[in-house]
N, C-alpha and C. Protein backbone atom coordinates (compact mmCIF):
# COMPACT_ATOMS: atom_id res chain seq x y z
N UNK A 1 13.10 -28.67 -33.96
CA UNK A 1 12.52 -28.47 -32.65
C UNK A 1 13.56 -27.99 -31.64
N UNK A 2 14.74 -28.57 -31.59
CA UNK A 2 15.88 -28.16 -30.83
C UNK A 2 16.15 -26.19 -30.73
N UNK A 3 16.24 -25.76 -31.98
CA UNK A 3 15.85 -24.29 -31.84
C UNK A 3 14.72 -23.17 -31.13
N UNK A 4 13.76 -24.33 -31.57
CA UNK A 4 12.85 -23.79 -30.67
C UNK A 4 12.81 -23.94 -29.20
N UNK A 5 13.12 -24.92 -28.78
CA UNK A 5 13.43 -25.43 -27.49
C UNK A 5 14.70 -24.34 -26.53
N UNK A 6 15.17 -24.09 -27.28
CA UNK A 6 16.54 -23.25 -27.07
C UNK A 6 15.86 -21.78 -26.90
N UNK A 7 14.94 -21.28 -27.85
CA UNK A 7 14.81 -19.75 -28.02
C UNK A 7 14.01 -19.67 -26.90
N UNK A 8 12.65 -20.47 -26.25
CA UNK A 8 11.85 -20.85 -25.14
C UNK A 8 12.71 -20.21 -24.09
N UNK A 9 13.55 -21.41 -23.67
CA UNK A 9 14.41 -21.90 -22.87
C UNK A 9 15.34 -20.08 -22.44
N UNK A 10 16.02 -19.68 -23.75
CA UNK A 10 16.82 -18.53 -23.19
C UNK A 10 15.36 -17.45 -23.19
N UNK A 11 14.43 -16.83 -23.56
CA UNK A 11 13.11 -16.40 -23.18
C UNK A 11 12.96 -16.47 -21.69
N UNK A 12 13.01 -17.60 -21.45
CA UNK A 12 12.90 -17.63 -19.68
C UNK A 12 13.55 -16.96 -18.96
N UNK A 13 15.42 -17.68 -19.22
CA UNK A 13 16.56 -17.24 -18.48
C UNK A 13 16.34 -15.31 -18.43
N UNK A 14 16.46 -14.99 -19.60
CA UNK A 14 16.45 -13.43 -19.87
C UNK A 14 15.04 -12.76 -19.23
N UNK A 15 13.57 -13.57 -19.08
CA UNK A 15 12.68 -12.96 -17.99
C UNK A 15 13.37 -13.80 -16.88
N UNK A 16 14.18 -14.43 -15.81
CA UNK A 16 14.61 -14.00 -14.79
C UNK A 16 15.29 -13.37 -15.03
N UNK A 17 16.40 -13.25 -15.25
CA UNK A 17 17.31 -12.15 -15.02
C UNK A 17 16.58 -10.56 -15.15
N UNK A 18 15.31 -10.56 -16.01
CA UNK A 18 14.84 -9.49 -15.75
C UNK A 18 14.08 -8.81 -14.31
N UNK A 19 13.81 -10.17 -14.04
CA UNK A 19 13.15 -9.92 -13.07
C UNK A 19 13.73 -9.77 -11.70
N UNK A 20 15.04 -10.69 -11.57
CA UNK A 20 15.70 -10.46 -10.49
C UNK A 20 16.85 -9.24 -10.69
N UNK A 21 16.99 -8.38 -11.53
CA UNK A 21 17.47 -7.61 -11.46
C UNK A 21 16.45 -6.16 -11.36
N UNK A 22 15.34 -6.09 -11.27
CA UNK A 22 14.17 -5.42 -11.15
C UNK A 22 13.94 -5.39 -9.54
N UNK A 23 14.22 -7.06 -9.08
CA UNK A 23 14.03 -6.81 -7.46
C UNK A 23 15.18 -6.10 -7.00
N UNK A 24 16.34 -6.73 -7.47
CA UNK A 24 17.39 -6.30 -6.82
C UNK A 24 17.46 -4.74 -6.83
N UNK A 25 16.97 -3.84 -7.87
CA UNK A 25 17.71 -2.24 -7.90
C UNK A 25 15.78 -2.20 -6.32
N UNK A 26 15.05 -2.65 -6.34
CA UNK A 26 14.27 -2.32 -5.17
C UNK A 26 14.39 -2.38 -4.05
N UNK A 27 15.45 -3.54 -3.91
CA UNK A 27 15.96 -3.50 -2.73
C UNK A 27 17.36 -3.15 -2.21
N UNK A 28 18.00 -2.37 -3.24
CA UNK A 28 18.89 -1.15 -2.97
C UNK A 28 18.02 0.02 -2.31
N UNK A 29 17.17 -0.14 -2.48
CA UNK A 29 16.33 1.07 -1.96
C UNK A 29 16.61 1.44 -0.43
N UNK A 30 16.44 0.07 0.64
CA UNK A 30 16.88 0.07 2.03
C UNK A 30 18.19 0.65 2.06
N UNK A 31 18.87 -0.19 1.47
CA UNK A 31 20.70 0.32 1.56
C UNK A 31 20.49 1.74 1.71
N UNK A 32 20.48 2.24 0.39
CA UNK A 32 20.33 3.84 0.09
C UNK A 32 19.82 4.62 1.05
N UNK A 33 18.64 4.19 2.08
CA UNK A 33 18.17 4.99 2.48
C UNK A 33 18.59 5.23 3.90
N UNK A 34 19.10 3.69 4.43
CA UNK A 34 19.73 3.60 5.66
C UNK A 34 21.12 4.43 6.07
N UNK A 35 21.62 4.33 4.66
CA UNK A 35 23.49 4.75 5.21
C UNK A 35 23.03 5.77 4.06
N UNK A 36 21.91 6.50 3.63
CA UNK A 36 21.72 8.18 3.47
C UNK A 36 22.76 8.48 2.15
N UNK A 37 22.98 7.22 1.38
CA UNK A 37 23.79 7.84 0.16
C UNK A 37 23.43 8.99 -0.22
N UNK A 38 22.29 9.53 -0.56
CA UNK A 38 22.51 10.60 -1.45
C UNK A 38 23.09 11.79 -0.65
N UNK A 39 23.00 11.41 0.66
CA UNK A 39 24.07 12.83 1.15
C UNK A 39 25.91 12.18 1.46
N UNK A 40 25.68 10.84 1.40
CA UNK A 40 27.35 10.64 1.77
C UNK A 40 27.85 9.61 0.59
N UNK A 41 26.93 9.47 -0.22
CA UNK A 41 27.85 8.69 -1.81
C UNK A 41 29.14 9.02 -1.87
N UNK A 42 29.11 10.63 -2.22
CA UNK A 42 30.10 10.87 -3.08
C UNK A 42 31.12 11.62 -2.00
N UNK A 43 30.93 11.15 -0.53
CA UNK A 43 32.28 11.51 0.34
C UNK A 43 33.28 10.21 0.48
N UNK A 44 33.16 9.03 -0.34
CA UNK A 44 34.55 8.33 -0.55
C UNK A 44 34.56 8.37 -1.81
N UNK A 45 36.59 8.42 -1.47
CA UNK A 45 37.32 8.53 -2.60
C UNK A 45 37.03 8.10 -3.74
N UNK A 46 36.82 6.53 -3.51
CA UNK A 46 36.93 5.53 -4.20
C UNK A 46 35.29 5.67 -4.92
N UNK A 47 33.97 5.85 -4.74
CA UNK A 47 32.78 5.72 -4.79
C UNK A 47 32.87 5.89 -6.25
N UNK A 48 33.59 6.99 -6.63
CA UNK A 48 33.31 7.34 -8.36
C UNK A 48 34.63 7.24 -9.27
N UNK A 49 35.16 6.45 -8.75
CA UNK A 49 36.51 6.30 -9.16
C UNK A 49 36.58 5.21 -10.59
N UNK A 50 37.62 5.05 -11.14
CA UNK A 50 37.30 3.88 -12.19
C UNK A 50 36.59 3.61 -13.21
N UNK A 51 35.89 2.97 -13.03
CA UNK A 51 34.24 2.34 -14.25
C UNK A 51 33.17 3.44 -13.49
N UNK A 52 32.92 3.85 -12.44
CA UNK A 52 32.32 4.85 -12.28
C UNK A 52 32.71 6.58 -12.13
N UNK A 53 33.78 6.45 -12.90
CA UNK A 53 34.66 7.75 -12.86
C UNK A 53 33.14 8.22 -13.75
N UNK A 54 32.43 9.65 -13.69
CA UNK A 54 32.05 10.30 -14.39
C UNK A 54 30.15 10.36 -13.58
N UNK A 55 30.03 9.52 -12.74
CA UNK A 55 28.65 9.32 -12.32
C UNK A 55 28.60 9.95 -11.17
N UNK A 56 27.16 10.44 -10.99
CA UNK A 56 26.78 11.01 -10.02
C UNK A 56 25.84 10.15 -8.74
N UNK A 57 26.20 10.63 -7.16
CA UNK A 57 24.84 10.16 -6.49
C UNK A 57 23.37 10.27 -6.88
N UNK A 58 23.29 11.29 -8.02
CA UNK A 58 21.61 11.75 -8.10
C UNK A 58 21.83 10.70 -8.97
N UNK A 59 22.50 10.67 -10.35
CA UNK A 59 22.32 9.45 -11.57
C UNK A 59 22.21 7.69 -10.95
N UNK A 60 22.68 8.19 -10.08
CA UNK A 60 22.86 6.49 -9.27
C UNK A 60 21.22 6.17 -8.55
N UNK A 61 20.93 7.08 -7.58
CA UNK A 61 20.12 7.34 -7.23
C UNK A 61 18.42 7.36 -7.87
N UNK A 62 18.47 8.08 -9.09
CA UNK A 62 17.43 8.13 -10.42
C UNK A 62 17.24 6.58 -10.62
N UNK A 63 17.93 5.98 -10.81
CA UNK A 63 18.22 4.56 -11.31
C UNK A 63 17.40 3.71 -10.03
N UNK A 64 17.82 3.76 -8.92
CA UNK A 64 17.48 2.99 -7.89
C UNK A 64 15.83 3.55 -7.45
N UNK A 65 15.76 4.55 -7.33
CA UNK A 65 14.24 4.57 -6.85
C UNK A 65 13.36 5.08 -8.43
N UNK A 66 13.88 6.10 -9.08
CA UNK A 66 12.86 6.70 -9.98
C UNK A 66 12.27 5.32 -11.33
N UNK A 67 13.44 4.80 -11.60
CA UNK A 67 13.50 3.92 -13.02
C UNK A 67 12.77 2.38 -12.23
N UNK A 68 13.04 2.25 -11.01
CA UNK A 68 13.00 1.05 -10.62
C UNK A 68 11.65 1.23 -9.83
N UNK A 69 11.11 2.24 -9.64
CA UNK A 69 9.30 2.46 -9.20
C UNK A 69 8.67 2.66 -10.48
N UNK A 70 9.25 3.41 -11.54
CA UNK A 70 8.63 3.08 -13.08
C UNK A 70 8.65 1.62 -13.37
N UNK A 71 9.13 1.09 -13.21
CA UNK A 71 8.81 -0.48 -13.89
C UNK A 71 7.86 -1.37 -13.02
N UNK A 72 7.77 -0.68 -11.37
CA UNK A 72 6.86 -1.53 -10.56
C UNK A 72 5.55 -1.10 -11.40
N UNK A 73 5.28 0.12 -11.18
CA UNK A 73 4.13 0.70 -11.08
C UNK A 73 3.49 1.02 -12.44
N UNK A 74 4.50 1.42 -13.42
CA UNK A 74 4.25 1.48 -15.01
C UNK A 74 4.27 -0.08 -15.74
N UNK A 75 5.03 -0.99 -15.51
CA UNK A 75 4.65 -2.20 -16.43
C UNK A 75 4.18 -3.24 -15.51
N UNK A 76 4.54 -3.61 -14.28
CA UNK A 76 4.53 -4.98 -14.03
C UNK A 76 3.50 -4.20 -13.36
N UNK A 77 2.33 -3.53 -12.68
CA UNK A 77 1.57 -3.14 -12.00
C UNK A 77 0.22 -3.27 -13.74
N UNK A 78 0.99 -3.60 -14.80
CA UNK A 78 -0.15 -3.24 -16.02
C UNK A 78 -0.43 -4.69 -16.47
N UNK A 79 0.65 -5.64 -15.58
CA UNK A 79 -0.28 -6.65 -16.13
C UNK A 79 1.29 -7.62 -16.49
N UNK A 80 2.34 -6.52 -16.37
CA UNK A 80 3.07 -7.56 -17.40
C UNK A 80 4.13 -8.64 -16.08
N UNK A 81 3.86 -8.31 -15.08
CA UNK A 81 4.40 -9.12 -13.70
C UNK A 81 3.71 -10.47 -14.39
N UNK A 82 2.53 -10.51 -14.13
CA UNK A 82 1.63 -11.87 -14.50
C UNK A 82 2.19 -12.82 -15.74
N UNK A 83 2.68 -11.95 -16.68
CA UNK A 83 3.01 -12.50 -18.01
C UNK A 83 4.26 -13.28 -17.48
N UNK A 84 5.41 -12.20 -17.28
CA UNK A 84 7.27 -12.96 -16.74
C UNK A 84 6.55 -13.91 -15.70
N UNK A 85 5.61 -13.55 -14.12
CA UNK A 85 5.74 -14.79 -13.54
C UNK A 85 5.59 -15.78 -14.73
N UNK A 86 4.56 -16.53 -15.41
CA UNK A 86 4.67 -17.41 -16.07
C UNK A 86 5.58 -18.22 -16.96
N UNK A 87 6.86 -17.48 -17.40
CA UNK A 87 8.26 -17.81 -17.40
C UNK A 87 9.34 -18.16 -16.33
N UNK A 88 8.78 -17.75 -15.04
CA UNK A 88 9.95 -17.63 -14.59
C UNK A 88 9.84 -19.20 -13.82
């Protein structure tokens, strides 16, 4: 029973984290739109530097509104919000 209890248990953890990382890229959305990244992302130095050496404002951007209104509107708008609330 202990296994099972465990697989439950991380089931949950992994639908929050899904889920609060689902809110969170939505509410990058304000950020983004207030301080106008996609026209001033990539005017600091530092913005693509490092672990983001190679990325773009549009790839950053795609991510925050396109991928993250696909999952409102394509899964959790189909039913599957209802399912994770019940884990979370």
């Amino acid at each position: 029973m202990s296994r099972q209890s465990d697989f439950v248990t991380l089931a949950r953890q992994e639908t929050r984290n899904l889920w609060n990382a689902w809110l969170e890229l939505k509410s990058m959305q304000e950020e983004w739109n207030a301080l106008d990244y996609a026209n001033t992302l990539g005017d600091e130095d530092d913005a693509f530097a490092g672990e983001n050496e190679g990325l773009s404002a549009s790839e950053v951007g795609a991510v925050i509104f396109d991928t993250a209104n696909a999952i409102d509107t394509e899964v959790m708008d189909a039913g599957h919000a209802t399912n994770m609330a019940k884990l979370l």
